[in-house]
C-alpha atoms as a PDB file:
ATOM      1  CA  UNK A   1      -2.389   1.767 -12.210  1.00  0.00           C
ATOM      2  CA  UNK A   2      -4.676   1.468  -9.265  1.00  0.00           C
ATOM      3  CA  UNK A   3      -3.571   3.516  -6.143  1.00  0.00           C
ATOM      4  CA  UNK A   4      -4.403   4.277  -2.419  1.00  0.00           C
ATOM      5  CA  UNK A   5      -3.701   7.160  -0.145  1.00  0.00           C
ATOM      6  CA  UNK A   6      -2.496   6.270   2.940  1.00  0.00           C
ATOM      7  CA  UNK A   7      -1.788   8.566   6.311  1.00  0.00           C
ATOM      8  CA  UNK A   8       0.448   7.874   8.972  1.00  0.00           C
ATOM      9  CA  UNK A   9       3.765   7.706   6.931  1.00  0.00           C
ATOM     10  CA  UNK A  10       6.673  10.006   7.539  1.00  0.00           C
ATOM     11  CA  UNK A  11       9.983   8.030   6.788  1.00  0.00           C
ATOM     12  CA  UNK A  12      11.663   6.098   4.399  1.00  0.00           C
ATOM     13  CA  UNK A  13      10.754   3.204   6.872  1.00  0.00           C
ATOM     14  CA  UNK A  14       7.265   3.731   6.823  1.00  0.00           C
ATOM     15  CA  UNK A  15       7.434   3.517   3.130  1.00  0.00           C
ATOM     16  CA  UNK A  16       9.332   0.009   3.474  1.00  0.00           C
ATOM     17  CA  UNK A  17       6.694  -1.258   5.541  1.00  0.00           C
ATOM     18  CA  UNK A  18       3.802  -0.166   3.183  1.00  0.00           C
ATOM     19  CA  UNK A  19       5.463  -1.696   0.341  1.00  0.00           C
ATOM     20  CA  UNK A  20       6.460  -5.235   1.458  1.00  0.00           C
ATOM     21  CA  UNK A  21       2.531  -5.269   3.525  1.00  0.00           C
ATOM     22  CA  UNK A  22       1.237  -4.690  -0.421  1.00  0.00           C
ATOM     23  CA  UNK A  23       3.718  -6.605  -1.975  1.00  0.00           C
ATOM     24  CA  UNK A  24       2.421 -10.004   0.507  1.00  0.00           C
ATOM     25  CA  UNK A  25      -0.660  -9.267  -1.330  1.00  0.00           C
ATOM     26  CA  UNK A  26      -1.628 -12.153  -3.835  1.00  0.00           C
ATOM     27  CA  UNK A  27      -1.834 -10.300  -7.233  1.00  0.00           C
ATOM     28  CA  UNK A  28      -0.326  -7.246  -6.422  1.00  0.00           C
ATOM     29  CA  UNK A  29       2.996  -6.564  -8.103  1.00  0.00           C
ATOM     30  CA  UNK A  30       5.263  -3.036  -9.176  1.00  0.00           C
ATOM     31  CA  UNK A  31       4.282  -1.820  -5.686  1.00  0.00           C
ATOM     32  CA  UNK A  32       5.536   2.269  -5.631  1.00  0.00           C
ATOM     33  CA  UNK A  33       4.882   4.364  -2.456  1.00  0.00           C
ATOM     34  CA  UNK A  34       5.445   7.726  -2.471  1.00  0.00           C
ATOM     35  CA  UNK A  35       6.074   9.064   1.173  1.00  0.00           C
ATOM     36  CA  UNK A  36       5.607  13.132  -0.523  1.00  0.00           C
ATOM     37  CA  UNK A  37       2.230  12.191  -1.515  1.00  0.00           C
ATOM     38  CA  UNK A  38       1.328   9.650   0.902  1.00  0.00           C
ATOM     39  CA  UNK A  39       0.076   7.476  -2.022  1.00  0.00           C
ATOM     40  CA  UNK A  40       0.939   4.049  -3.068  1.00  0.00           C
ATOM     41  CA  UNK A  41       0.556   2.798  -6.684  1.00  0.00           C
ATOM     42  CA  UNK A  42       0.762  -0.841  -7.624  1.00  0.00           C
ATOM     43  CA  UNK A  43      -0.346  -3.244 -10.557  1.00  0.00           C
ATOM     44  CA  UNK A  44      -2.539  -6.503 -10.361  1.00  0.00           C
ATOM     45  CA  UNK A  45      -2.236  -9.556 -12.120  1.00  0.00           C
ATOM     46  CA  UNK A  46      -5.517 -10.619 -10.827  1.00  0.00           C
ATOM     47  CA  UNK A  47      -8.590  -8.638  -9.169  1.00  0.00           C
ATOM     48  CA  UNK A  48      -8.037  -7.722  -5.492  1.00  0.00           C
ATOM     49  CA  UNK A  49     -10.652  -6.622  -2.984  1.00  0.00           C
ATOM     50  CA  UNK A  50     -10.321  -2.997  -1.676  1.00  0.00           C
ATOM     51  CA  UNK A  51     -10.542  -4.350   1.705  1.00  0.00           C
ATOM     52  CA  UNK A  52      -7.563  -6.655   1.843  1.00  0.00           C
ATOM     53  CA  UNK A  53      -5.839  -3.810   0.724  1.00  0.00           C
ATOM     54  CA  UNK A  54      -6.822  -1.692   3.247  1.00  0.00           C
ATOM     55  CA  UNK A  55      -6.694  -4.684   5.986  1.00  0.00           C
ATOM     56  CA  UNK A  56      -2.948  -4.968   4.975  1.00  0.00           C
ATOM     57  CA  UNK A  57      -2.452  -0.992   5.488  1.00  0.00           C
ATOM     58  CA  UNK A  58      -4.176  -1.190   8.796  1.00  0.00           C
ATOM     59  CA  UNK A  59      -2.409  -4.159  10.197  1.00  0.00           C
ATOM     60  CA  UNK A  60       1.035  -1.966   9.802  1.00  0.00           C
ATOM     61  CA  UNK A  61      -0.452   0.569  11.808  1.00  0.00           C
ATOM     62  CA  UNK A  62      -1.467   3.155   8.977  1.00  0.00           C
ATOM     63  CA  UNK A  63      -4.859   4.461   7.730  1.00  0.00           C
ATOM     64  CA  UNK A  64      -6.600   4.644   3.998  1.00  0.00           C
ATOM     65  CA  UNK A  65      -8.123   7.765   3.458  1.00  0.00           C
END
């Protein structure tokens, strides 16, 4: 399962917000963010760029490390 380590989360809010901005995603699905490890796991049904990914994160107002 491919995952991404994002900074800038610290509540159970932030952790909403990084799920449904990954879940909006074409071919993304089983989106799991962990605010503890400030990591978010997800599956794809079809290839998807590393930089949509991080665009979506960014948008929010969070960072990829």
């Amino acid at each position: 399962m491919p995952s991404i380590k994002i900074k800038g989360m610290n509540c159970q809010h932030c952790v909403a917000s990084v799920t449904d901005a990954l879940q909006k995603i074409a071919g993304i699905s089983e989106v799991k963010v962990v605010l503890e490890k400030g990591e978010a796991t997800f599956q794809t049904d079809k290839p998807v760029a590393d930089e949509v990914i991080r665009q979506a994160i960014k948008e929010i107002g969070f960072t990829c490390e």
